[in-house]
PDB file of N, CA and C in Angstrom:
ATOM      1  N   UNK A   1       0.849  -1.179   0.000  1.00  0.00           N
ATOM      2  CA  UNK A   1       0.000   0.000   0.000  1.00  0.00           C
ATOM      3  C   UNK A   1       0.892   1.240   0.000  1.00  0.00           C
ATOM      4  N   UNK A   2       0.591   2.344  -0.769  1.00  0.00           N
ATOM      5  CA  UNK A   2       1.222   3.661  -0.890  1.00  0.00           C
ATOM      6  C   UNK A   2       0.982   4.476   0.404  1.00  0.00           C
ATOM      7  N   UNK A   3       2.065   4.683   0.951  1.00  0.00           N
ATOM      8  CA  UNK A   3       2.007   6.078   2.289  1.00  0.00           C
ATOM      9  C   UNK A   3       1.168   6.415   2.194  1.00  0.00           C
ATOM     10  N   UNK A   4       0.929   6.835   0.867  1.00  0.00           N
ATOM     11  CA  UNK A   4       0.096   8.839   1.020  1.00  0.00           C
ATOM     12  C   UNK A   4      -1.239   8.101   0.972  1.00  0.00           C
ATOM     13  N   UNK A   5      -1.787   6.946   0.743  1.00  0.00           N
ATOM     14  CA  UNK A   5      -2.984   6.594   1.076  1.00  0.00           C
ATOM     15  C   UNK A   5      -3.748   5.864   2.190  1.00  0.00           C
ATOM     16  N   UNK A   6      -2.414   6.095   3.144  1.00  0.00           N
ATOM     17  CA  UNK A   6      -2.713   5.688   4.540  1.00  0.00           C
ATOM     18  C   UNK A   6      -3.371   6.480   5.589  1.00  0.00           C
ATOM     19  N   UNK A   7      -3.994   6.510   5.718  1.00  0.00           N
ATOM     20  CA  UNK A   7      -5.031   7.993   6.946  1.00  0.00           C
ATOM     21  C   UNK A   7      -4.669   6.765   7.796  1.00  0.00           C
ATOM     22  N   UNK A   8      -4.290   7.435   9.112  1.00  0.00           N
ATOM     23  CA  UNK A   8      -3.180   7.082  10.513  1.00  0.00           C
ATOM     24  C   UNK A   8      -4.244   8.524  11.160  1.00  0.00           C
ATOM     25  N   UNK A   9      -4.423   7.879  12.303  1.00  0.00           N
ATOM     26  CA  UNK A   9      -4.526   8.146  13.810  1.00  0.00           C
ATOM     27  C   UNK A   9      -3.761   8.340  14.835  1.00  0.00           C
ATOM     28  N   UNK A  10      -2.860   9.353  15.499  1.00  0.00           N
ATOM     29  CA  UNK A  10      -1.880   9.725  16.599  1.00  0.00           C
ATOM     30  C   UNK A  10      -2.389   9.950  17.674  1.00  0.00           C
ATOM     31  N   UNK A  11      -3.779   8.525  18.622  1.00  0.00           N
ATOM     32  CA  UNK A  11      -3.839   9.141  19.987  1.00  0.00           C
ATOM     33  C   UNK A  11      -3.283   9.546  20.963  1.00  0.00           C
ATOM     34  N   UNK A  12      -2.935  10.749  21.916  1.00  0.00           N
ATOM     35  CA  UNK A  12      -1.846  10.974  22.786  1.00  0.00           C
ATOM     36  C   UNK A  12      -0.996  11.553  22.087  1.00  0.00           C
ATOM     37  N   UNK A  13      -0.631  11.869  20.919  1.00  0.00           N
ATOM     38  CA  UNK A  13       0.286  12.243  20.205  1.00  0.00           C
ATOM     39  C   UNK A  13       1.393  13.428  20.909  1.00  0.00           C
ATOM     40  N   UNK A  14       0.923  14.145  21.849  1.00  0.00           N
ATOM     41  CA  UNK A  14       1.864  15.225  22.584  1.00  0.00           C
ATOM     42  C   UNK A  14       2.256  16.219  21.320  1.00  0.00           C
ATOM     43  N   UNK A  15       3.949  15.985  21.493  1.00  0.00           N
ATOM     44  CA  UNK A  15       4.498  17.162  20.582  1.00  0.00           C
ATOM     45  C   UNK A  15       4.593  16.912  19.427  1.00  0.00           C
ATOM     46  N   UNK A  16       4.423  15.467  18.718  1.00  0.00           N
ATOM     47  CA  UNK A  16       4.627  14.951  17.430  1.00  0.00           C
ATOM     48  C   UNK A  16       5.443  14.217  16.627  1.00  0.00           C
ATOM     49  N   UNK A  17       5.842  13.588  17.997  1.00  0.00           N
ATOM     50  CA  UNK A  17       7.558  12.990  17.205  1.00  0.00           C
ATOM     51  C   UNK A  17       6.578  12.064  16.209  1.00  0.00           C
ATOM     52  N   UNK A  18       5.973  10.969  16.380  1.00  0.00           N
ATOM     53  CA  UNK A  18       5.037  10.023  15.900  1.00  0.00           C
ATOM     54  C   UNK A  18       4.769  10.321  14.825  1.00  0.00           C
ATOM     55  N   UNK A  19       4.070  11.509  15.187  1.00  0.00           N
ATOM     56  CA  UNK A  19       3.028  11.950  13.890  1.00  0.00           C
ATOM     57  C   UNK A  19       3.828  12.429  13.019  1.00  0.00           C
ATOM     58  N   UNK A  20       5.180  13.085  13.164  1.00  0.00           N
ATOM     59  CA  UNK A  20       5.599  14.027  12.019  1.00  0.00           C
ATOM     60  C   UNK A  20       6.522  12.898  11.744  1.00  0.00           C
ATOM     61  N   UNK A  21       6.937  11.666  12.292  1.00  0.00           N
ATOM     62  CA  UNK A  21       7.485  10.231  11.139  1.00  0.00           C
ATOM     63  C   UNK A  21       6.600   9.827  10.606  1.00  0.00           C
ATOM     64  N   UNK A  22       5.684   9.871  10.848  1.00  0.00           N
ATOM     65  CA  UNK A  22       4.382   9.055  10.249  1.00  0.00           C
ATOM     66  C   UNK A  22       4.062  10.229   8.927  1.00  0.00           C
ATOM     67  N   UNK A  23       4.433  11.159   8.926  1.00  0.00           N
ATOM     68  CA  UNK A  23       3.422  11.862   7.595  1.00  0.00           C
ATOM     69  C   UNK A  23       5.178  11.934   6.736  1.00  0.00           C
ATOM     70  N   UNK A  24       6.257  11.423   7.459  1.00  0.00           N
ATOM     71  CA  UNK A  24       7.519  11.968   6.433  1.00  0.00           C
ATOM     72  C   UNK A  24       8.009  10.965   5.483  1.00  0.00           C
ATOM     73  N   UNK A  25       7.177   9.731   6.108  1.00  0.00           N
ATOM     74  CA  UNK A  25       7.252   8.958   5.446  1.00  0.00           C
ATOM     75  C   UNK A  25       5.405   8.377   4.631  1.00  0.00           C
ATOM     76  N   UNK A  26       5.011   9.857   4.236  1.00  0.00           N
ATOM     77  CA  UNK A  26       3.985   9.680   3.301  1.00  0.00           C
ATOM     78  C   UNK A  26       2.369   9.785   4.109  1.00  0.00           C
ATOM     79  N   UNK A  27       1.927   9.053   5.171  1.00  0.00           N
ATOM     80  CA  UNK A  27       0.979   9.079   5.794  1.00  0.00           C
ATOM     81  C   UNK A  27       0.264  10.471   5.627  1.00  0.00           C
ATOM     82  N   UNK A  28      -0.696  10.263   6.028  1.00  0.00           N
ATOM     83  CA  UNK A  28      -2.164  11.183   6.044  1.00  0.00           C
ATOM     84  C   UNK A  28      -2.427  10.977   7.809  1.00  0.00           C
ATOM     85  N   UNK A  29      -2.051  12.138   8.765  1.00  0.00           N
ATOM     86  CA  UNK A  29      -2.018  11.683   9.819  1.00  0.00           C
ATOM     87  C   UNK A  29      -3.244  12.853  11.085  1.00  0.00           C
ATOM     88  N   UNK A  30      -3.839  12.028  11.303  1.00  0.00           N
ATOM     89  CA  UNK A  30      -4.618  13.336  12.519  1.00  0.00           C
ATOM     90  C   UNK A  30      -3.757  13.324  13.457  1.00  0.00           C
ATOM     91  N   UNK A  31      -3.431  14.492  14.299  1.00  0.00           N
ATOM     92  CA  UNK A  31      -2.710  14.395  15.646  1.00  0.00           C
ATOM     93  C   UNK A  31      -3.307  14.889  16.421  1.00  0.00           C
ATOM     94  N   UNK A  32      -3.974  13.777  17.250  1.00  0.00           N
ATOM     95  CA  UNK A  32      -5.077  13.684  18.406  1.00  0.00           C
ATOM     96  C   UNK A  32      -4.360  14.280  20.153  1.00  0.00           C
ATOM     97  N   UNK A  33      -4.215  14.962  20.385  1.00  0.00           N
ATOM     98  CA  UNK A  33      -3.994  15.566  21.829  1.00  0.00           C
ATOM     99  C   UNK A  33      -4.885  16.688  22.778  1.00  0.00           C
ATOM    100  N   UNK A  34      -5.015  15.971  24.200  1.00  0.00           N
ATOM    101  CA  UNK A  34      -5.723  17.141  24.766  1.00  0.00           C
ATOM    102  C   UNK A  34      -5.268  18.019  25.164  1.00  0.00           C
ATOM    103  N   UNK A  35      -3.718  18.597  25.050  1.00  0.00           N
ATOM    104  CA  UNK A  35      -2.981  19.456  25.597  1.00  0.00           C
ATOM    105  C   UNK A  35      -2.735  20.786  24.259  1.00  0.00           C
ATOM    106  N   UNK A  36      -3.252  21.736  24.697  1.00  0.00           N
ATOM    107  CA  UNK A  36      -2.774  22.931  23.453  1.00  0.00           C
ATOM    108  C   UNK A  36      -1.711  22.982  23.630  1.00  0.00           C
ATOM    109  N   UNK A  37      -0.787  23.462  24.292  1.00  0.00           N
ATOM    110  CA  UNK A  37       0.511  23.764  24.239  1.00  0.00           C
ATOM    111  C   UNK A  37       1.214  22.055  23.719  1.00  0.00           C
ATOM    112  N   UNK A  38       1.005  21.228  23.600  1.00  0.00           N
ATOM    113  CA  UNK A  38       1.802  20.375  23.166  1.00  0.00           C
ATOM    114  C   UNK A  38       1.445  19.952  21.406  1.00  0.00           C
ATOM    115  N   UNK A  39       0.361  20.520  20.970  1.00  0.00           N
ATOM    116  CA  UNK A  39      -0.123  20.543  19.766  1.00  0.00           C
ATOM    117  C   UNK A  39       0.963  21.891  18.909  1.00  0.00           C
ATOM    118  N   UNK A  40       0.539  23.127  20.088  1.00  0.00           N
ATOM    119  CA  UNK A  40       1.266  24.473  19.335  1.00  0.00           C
ATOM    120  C   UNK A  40       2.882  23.715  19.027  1.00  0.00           C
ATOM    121  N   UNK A  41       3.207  23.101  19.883  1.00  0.00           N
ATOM    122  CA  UNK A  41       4.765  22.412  19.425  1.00  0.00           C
ATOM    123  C   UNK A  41       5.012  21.408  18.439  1.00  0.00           C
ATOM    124  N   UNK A  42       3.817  20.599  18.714  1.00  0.00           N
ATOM    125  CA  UNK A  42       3.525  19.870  16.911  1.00  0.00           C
ATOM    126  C   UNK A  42       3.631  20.580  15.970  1.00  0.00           C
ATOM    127  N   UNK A  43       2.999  21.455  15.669  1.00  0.00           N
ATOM    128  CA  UNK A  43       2.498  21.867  15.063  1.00  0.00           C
ATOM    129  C   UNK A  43       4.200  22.751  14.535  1.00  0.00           C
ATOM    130  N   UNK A  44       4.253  23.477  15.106  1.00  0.00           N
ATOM    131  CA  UNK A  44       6.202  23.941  15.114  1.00  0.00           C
ATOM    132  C   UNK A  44       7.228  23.063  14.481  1.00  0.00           C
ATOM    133  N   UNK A  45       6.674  21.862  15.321  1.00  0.00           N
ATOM    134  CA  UNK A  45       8.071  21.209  14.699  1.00  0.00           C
ATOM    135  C   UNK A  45       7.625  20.033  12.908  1.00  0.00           C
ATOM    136  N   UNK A  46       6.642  20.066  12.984  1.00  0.00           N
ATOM    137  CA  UNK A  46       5.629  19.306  11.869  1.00  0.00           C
ATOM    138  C   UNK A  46       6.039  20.646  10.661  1.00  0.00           C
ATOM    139  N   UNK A  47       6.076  21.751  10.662  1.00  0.00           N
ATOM    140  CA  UNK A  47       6.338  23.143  10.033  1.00  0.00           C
ATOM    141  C   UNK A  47       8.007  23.081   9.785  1.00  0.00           C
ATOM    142  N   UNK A  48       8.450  22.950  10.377  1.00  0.00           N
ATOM    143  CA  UNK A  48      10.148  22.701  10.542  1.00  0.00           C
ATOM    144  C   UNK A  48      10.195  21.762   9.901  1.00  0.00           C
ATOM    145  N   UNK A  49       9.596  20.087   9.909  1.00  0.00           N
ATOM    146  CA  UNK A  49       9.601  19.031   9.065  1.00  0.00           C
ATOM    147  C   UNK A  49       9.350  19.136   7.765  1.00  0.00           C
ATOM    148  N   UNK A  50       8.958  20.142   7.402  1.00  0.00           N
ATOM    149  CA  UNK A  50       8.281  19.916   5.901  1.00  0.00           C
ATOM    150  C   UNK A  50       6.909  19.410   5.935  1.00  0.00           C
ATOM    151  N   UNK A  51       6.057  18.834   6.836  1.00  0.00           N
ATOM    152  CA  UNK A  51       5.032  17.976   6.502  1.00  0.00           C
ATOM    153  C   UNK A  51       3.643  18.524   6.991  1.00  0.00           C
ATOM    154  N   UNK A  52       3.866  19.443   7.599  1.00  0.00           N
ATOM    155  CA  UNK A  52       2.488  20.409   8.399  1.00  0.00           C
ATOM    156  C   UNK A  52       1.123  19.691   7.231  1.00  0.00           C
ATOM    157  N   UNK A  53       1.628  20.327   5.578  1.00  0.00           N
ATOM    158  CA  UNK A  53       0.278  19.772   5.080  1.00  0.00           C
ATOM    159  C   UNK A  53      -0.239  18.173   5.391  1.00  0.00           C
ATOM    160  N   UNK A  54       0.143  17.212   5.993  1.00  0.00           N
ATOM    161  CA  UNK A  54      -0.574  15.688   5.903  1.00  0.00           C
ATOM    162  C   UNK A  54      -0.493  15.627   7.584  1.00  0.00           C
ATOM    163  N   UNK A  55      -0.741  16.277   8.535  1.00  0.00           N
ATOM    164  CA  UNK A  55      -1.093  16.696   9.657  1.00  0.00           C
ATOM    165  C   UNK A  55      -2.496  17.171   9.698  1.00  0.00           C
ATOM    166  N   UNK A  56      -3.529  16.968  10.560  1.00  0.00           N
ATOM    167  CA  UNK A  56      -4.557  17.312  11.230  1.00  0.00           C
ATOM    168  C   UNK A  56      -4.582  17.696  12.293  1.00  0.00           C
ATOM    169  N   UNK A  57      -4.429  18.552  13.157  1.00  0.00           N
ATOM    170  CA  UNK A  57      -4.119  18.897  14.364  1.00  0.00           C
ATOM    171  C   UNK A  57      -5.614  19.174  14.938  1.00  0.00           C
ATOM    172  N   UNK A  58      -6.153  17.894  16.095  1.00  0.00           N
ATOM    173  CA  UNK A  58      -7.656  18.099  16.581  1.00  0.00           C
ATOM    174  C   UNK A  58      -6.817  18.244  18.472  1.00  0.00           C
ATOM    175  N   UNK A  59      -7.497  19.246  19.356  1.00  0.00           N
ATOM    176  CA  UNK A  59      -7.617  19.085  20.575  1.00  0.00           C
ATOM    177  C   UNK A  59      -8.879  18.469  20.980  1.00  0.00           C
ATOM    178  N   UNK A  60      -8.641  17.085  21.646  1.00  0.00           N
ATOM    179  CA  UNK A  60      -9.562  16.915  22.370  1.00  0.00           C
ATOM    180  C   UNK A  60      -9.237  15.618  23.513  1.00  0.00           C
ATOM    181  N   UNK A  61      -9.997  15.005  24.393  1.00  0.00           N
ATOM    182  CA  UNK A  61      -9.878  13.538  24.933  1.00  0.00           C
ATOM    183  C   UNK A  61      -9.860  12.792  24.425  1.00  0.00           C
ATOM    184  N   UNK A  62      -9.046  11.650  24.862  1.00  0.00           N
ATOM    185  CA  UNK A  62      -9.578  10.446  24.647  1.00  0.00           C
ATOM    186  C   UNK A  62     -10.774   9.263  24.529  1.00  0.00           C
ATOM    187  N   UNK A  63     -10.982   9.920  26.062  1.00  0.00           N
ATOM    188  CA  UNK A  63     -12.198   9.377  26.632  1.00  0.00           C
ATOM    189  C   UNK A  63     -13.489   9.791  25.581  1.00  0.00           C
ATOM    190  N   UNK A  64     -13.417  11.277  24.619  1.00  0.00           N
ATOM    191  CA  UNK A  64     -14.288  11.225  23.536  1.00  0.00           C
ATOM    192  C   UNK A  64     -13.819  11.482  22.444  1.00  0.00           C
ATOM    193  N   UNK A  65     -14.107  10.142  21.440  1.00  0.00           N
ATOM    194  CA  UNK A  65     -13.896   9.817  20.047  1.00  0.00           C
ATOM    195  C   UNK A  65     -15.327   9.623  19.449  1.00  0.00           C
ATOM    196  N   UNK A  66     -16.335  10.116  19.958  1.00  0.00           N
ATOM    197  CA  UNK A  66     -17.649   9.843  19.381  1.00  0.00           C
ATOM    198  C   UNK A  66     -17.904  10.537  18.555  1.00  0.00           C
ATOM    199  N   UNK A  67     -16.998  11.920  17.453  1.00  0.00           N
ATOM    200  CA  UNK A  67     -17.377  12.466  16.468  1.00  0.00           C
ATOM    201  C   UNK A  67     -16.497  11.702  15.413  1.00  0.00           C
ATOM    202  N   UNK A  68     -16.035  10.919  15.738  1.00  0.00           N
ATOM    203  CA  UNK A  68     -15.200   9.757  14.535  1.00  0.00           C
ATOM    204  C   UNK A  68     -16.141   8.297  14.561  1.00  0.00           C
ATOM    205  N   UNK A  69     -16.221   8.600  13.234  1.00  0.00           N
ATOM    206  CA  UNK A  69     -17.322   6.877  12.568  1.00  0.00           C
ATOM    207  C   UNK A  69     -16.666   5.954  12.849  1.00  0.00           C
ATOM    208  N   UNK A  70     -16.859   4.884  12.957  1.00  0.00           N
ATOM    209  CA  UNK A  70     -16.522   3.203  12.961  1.00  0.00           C
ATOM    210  C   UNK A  70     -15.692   3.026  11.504  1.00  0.00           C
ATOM    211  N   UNK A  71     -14.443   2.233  11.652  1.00  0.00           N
ATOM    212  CA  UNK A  71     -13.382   2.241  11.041  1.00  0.00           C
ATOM    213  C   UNK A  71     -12.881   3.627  10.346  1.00  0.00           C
ATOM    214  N   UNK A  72     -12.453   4.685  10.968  1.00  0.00           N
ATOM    215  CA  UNK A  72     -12.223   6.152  10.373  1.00  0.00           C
ATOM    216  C   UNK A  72     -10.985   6.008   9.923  1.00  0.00           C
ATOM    217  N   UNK A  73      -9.918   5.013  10.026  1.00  0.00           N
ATOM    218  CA  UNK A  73      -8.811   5.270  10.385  1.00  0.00           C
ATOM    219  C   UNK A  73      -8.110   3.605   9.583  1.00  0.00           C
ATOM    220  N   UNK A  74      -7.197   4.179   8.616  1.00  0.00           N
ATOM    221  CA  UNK A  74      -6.531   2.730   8.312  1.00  0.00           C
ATOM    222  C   UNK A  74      -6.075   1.801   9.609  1.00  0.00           C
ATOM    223  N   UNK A  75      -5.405   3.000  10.305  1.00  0.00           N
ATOM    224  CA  UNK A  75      -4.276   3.016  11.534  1.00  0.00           C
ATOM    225  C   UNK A  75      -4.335   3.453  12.558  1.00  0.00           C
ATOM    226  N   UNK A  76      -4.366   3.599  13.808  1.00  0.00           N
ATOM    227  CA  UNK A  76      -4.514   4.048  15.129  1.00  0.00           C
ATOM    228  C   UNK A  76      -3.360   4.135  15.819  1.00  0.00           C
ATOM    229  N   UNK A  77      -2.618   4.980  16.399  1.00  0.00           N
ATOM    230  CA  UNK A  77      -1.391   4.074  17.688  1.00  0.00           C
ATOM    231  C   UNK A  77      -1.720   5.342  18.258  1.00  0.00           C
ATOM    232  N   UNK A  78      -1.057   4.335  19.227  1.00  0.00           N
ATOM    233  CA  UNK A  78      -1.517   5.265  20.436  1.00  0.00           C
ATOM    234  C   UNK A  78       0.178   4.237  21.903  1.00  0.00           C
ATOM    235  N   UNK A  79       0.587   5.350  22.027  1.00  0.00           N
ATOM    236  CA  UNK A  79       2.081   4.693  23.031  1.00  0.00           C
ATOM    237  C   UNK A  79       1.790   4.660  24.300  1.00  0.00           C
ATOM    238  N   UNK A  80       0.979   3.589  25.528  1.00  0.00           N
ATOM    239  CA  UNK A  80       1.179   3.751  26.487  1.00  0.00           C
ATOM    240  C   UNK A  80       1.004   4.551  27.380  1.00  0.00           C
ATOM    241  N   UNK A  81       1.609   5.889  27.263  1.00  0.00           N
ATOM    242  CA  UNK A  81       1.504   6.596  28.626  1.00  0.00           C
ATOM    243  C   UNK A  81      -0.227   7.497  28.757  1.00  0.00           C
ATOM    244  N   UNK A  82      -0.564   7.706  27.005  1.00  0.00           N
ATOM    245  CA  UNK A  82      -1.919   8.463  26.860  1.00  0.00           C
ATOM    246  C   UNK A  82      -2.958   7.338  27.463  1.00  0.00           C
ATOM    247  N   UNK A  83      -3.051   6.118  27.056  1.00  0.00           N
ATOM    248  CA  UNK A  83      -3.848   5.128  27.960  1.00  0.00           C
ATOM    249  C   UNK A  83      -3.589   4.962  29.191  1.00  0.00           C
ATOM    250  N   UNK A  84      -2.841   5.475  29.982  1.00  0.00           N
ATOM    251  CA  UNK A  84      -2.240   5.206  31.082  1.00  0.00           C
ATOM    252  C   UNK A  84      -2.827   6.955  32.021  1.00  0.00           C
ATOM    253  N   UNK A  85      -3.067   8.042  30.689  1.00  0.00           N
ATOM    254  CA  UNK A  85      -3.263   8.895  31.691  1.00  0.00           C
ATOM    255  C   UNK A  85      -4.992   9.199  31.653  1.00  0.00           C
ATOM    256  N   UNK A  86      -5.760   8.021  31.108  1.00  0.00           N
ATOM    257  CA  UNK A  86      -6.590   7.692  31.237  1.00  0.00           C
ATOM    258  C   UNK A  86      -7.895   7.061  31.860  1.00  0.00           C
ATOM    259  N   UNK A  87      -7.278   6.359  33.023  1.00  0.00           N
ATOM    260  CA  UNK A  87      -7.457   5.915  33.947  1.00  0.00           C
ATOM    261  C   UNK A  87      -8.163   6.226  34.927  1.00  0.00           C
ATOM    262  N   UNK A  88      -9.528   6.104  35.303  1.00  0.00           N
ATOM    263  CA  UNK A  88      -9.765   4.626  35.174  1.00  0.00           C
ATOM    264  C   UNK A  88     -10.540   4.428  33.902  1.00  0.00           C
ATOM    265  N   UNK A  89     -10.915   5.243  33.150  1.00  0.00           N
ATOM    266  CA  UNK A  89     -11.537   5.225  31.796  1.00  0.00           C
ATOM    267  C   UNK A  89     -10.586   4.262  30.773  1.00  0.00           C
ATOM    268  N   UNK A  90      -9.613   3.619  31.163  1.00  0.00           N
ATOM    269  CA  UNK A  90      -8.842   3.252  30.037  1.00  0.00           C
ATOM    270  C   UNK A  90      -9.234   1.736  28.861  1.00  0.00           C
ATOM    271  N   UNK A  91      -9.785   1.417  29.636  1.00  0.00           N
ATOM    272  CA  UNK A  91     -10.506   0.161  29.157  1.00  0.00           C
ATOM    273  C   UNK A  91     -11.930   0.550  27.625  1.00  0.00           C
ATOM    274  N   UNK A  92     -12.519   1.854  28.269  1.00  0.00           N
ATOM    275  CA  UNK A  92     -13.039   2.357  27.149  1.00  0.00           C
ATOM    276  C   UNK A  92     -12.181   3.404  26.160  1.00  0.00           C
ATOM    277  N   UNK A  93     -11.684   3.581  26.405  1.00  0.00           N
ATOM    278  CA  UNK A  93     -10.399   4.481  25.676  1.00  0.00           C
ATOM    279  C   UNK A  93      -9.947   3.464  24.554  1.00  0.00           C
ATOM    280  N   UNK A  94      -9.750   1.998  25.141  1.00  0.00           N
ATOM    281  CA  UNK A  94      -8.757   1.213  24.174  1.00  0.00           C
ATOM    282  C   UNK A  94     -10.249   0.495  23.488  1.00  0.00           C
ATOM    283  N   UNK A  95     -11.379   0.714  24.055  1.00  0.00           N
ATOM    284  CA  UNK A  95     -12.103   0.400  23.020  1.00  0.00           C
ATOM    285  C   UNK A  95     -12.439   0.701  21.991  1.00  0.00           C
ATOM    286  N   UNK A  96     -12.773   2.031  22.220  1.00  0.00           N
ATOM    287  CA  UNK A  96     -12.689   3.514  20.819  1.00  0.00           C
ATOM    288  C   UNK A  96     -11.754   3.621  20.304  1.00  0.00           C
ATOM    289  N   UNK A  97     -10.615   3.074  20.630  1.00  0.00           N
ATOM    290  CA  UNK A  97      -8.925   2.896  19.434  1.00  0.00           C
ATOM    291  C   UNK A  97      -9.160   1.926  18.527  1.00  0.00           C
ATOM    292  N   UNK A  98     -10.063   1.209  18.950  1.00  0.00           N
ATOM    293  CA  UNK A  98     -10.322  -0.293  18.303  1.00  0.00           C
ATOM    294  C   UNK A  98     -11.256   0.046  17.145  1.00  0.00           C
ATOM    295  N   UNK A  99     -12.321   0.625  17.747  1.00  0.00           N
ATOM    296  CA  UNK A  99     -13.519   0.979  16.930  1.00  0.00           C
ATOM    297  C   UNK A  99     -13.594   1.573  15.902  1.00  0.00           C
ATOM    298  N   UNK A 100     -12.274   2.807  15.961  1.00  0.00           N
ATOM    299  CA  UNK A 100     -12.371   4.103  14.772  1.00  0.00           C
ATOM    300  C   UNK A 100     -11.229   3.453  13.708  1.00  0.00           C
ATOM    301  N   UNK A 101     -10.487   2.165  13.984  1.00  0.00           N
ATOM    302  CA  UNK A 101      -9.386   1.501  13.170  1.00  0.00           C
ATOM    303  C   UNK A 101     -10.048   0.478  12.228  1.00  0.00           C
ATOM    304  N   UNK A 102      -9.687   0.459  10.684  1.00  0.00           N
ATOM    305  CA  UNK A 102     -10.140  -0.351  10.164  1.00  0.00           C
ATOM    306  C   UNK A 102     -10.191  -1.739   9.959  1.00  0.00           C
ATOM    307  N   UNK A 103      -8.661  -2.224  10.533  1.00  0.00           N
ATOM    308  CA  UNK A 103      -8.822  -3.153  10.719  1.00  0.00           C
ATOM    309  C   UNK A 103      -7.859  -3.894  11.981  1.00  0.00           C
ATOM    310  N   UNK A 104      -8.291  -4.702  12.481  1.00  0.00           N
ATOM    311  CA  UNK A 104      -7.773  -4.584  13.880  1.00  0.00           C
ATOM    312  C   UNK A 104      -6.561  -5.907  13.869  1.00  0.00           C
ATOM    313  N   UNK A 105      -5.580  -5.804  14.413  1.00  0.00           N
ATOM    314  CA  UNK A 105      -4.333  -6.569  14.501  1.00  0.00           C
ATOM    315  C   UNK A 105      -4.198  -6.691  15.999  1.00  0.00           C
ATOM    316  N   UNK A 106      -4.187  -8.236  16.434  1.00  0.00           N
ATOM    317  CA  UNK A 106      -4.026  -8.299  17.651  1.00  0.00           C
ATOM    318  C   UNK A 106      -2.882  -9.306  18.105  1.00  0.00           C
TER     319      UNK A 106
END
C-alpha cells in the first residue's frame, strides 16, 4: 500500500515525534492531543519538518472519540503513557482505538 494513502490516527500524540514520522514517510495523519501547548509544538516542529500539510491537528480527549465513525482510520497508535493517563476510563479508551481503526491486529 502507498504512504500517502494511509489515513493514521496519533492518539496521545503530545508534541509529534510520531506523527511528524508518520506523515515523512507519506501518511495522512490526525494528531489527536488534549494538551494545546503540546499541539502548538507539533504543530512547530511538523512546520520545521516539511510535513504540516498531511497533519490534522484536533484538541480533544480520549475518553471522547464519538465524532469519529466506525473504522475512520486505516491506523490508530496510540504509546502507552496516553492510555495510562486515562485511567480509570482506560478500558473504554482502548475500546474507541479499536472501533475508529479499520482493521484490527491483535
Amino acid at each position: 500500500m502507498n504512504p500517502s494513502n494511509i489515513i493514521m490516527s496519533h492518539a496521545g500524540a503530545g508534541s509529534g515525534r510520531f506523527s511528524i514520522l508518520l506523515a515523512e514517510h507519506g501518511c495522512q495523519v490526525t494528531h489527536f492531543d488534549i494538551s494545546q501547548p503540546m499541539i502548538d509544538k507539533a504543530i512547530e516542529l511538523a512546520e520545521q519538518a516539511g510535513v504540516i500539510d498531511r497533519i490534522t491537528f484536533v484538541k480533544g480527549a480520549l475518553e471522547d472519540l464519538g465524532d469519529y465513525r466506525n473504522k475512520s482510520f486505516d491506523m490508530v497508535v496510540s504509546f502507552d503513557a496516553p492510555i495510562s493517563y486515562t485511567y480509570p476510563n482506560q478500558e473504554h479508551v482502548i475500546g474507541e482505538l479499536v472501533r475508529i481503526a479499520k482493521k484490527n491486529i491483535l
